[in-house]
N, C-alpha and C. Protein backbone atom coordinates (compact mmCIF):
# COMPACT_ATOMS: atom_id res chain seq x y z
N UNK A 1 -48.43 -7.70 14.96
CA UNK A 1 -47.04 -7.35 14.89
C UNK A 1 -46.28 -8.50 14.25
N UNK A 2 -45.51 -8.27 13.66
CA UNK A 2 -44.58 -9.24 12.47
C UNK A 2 -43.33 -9.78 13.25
N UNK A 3 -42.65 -10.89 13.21
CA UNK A 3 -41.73 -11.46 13.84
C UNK A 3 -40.50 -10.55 12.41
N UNK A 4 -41.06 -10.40 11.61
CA UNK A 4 -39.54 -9.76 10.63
C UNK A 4 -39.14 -8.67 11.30
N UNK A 5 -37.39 -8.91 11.01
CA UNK A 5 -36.61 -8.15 11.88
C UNK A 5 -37.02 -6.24 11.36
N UNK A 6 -36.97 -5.37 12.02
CA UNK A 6 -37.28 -4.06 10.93
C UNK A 6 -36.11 -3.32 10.70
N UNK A 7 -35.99 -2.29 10.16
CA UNK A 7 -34.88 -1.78 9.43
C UNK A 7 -34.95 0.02 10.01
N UNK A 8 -35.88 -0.14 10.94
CA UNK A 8 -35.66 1.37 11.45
C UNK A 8 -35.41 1.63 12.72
N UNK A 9 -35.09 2.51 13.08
CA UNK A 9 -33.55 2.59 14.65
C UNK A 9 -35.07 2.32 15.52
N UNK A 10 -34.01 1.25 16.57
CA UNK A 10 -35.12 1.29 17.75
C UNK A 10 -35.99 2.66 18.15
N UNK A 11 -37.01 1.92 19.07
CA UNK A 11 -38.15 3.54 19.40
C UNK A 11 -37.74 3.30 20.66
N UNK A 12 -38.26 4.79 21.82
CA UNK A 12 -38.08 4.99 22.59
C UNK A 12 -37.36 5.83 23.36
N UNK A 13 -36.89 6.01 24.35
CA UNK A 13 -35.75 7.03 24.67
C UNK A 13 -34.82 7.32 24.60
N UNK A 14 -33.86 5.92 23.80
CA UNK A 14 -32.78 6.08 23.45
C UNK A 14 -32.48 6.67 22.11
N UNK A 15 -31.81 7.49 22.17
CA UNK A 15 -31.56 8.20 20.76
C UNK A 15 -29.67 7.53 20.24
N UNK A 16 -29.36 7.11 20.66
CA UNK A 16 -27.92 6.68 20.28
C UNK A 16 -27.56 6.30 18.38
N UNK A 17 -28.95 5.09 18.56
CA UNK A 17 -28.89 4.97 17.23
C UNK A 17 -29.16 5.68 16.10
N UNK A 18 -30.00 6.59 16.18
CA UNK A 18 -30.41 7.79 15.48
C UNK A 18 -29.14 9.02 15.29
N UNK A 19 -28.56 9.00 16.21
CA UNK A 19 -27.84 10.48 16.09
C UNK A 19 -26.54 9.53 15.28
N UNK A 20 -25.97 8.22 15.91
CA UNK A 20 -25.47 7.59 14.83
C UNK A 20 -25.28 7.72 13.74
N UNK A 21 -26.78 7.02 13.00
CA UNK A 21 -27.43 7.20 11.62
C UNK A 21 -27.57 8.46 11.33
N UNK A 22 -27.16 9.57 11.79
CA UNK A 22 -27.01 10.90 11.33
C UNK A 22 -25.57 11.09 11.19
N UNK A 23 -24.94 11.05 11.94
CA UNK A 23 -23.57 11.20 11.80
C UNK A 23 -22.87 10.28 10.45
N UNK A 24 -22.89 9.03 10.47
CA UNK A 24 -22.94 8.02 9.31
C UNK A 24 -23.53 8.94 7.83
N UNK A 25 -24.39 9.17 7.97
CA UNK A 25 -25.03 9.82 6.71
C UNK A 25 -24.49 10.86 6.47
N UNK A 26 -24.00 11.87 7.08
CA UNK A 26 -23.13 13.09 7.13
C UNK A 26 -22.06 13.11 6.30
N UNK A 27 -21.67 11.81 7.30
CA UNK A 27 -20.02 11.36 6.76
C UNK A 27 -20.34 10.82 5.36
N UNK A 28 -21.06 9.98 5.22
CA UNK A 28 -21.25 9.44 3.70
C UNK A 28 -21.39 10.54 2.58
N UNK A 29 -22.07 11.50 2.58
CA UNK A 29 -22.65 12.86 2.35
C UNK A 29 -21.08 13.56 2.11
N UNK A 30 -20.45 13.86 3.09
CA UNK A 30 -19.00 14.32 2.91
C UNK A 30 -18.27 13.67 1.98
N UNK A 31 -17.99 12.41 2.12
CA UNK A 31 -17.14 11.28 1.76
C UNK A 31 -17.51 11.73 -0.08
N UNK A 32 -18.82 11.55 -0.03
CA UNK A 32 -19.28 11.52 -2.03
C UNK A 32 -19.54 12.94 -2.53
N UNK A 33 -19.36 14.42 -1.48
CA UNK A 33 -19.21 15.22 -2.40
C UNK A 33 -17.45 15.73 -2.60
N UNK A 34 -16.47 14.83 -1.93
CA UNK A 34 -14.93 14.86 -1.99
C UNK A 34 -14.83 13.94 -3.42
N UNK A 35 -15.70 13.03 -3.61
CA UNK A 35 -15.45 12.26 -4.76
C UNK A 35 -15.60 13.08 -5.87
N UNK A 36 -16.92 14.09 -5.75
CA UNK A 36 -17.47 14.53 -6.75
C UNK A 36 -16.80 15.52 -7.31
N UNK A 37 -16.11 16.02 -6.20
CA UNK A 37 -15.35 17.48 -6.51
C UNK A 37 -13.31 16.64 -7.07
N UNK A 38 -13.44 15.68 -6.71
CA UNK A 38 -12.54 15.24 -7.26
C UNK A 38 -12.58 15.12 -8.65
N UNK A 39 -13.49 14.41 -9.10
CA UNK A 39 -13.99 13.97 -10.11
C UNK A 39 -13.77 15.14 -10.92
N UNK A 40 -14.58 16.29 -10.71
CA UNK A 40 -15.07 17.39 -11.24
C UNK A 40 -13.54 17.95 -12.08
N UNK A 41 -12.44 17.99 -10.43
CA UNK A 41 -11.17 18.57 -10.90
C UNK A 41 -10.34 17.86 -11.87
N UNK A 42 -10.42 16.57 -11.87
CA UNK A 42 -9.61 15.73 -12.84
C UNK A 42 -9.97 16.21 -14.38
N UNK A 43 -11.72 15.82 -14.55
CA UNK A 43 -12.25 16.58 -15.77
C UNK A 43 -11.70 17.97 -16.36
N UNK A 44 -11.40 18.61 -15.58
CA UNK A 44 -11.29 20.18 -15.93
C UNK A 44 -9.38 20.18 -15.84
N UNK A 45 -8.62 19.29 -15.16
CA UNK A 45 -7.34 19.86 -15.05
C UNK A 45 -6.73 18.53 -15.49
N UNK A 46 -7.26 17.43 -15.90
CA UNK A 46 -6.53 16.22 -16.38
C UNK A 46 -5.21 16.00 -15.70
N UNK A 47 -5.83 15.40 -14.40
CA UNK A 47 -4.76 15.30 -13.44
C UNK A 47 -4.45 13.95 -13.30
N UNK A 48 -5.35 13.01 -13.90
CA UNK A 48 -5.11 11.25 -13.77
C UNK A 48 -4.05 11.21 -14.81
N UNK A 49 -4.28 12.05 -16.14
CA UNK A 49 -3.64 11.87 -17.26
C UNK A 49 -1.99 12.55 -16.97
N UNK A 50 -2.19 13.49 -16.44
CA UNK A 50 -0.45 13.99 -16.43
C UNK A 50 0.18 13.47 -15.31
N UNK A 51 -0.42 12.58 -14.32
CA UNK A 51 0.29 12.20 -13.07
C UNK A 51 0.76 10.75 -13.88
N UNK A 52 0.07 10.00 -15.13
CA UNK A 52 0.10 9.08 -15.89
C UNK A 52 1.33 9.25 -16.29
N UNK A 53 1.62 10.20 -17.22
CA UNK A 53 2.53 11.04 -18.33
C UNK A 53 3.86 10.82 -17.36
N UNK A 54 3.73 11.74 -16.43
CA UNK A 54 5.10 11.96 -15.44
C UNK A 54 5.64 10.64 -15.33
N UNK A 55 4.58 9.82 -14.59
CA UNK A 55 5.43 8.41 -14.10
C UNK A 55 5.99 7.51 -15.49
N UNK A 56 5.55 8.48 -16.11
CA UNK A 56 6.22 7.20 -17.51
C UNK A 56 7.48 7.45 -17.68
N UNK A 57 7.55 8.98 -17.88
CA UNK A 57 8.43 9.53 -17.91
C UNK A 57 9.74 9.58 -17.14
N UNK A 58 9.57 9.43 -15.82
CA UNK A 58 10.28 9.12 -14.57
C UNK A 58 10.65 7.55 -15.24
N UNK A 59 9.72 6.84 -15.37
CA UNK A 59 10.15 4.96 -15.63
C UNK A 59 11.35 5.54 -17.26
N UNK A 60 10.93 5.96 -17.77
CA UNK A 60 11.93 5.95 -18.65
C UNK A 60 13.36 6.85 -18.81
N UNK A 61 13.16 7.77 -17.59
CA UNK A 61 14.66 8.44 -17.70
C UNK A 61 15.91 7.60 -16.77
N UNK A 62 15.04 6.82 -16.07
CA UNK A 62 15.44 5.76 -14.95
C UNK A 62 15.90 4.70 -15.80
N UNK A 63 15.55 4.27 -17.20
CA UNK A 63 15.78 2.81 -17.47
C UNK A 63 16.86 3.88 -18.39
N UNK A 64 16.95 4.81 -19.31
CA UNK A 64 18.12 5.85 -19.74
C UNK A 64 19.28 5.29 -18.19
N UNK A 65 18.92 6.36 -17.65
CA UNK A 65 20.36 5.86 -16.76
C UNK A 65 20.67 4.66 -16.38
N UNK A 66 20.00 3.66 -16.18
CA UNK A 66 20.30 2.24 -15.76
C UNK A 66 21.10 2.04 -16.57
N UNK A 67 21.00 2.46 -18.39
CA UNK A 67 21.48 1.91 -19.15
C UNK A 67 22.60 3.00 -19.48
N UNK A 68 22.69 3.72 -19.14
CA UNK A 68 24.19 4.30 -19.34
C UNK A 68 25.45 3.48 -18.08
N UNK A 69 24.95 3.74 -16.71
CA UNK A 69 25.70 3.33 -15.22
C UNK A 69 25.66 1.93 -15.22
N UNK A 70 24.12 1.03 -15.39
CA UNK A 70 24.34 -0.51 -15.36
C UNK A 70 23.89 -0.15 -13.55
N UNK A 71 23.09 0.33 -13.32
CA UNK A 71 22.60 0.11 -11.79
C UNK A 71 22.28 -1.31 -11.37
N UNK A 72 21.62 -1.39 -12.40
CA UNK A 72 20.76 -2.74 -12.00
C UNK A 72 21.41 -3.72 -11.64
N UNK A 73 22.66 -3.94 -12.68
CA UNK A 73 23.22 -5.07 -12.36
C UNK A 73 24.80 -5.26 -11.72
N UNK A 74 24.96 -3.55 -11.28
CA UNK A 74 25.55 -3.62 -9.94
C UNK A 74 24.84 -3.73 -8.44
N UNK A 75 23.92 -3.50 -8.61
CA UNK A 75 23.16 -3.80 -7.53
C UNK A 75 23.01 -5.73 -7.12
N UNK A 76 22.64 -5.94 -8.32
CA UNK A 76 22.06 -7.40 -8.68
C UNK A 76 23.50 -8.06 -7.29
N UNK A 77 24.69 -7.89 -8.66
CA UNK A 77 26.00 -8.03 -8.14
C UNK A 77 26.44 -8.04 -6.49
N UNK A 78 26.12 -6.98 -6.56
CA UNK A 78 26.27 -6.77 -4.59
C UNK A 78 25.15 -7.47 -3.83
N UNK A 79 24.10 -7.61 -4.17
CA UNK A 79 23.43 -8.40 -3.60
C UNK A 79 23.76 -9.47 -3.57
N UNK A 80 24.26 -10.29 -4.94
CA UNK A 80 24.97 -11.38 -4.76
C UNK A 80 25.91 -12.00 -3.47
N UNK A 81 27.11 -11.00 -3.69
CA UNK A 81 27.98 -10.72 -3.13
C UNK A 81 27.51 -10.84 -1.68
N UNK A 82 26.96 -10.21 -1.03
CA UNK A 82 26.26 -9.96 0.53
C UNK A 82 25.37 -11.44 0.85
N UNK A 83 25.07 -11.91 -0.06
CA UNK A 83 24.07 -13.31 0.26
C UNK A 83 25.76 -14.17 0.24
N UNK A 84 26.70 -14.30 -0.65
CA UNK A 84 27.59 -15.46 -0.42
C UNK A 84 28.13 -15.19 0.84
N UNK A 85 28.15 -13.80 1.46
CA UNK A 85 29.34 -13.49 2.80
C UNK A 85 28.10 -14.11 4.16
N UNK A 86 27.33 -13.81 3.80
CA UNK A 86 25.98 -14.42 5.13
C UNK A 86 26.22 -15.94 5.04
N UNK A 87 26.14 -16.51 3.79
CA UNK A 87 26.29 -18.20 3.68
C UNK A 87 27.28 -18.51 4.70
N UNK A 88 28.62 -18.38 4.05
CA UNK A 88 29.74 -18.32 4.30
C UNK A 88 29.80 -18.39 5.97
N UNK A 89 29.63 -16.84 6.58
CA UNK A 89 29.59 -16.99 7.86
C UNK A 89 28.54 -17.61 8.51
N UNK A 90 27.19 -17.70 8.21
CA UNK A 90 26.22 -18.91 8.83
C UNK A 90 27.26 -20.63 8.67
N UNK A 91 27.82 -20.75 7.69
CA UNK A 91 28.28 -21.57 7.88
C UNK A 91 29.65 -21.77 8.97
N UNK A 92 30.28 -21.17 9.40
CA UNK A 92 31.37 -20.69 9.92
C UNK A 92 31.04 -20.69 11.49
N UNK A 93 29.96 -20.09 11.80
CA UNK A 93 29.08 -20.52 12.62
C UNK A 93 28.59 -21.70 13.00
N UNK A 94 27.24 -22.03 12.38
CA UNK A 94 27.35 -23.34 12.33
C UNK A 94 28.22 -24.61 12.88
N UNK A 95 29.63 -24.69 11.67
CA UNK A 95 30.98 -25.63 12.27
C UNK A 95 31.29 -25.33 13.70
N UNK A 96 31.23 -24.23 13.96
CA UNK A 96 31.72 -24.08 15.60
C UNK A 96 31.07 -24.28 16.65
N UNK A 97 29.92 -24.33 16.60
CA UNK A 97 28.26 -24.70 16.83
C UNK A 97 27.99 -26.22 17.36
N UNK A 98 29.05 -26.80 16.28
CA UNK A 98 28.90 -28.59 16.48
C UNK A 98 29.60 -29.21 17.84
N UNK A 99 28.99 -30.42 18.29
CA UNK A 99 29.65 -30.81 19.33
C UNK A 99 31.09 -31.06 18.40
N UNK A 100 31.87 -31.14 19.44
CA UNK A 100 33.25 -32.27 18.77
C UNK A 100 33.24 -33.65 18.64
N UNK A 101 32.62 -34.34 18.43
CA UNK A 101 32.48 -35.79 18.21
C UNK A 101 31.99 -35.44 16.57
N UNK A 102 30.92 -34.62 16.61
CA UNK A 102 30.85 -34.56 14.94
C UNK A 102 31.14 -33.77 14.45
N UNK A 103 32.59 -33.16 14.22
CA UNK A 103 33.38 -32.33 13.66
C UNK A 103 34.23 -33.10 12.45
């Protein structure tokens, strides 16, 4: 008998590992004919390619309106805006915060 570890489910009465290794294989078995049939449908309905198409499309009717409204850089703006009013009052805070000796 060989001290190398072996690679097949323990023997004996326990079946745990076996029905395991069935279930595992099942699932693997499931798992790669969802790939396959994926696969299959993309080939036949070019679904990577028009889900491609759309989002471009979407990115570019989006940068159209940005550039008619200027979203972006009212947004930018207000964000600005909302970070100086937080400063502001963290600081405001802060000063009141201090003992009075170092005021």
């Amino acid at each position: 008998m060989s001290n190398e570890p072996s690679n097949e489910p323990p023997s004996g009465n326990n079946n745990n590992g076996n029905g395991k290794n069935k279930v595992l294989g099942a699932l693997s078995g499931a798992v790669k004919a969802v790939g396959d049939k994926a696969k299959e449908l993309d080939s036949k309905l070019h679904v990577t390619e028009k889900t491609k198409q759309a989002t471009e499309a979407v990115i570019q009717k989006g940068k159209e309106i940005d550039g008619k409204l200027h979203i972006s850089e009212k947004t930018k703006k207000a964000a600005d805006g909302i970070g100086d009013a937080v400063k502001k009052g963290s600081d405001f805070v802060a000063e009141k915060l201090k003992p009075k000796d170092q005021k």
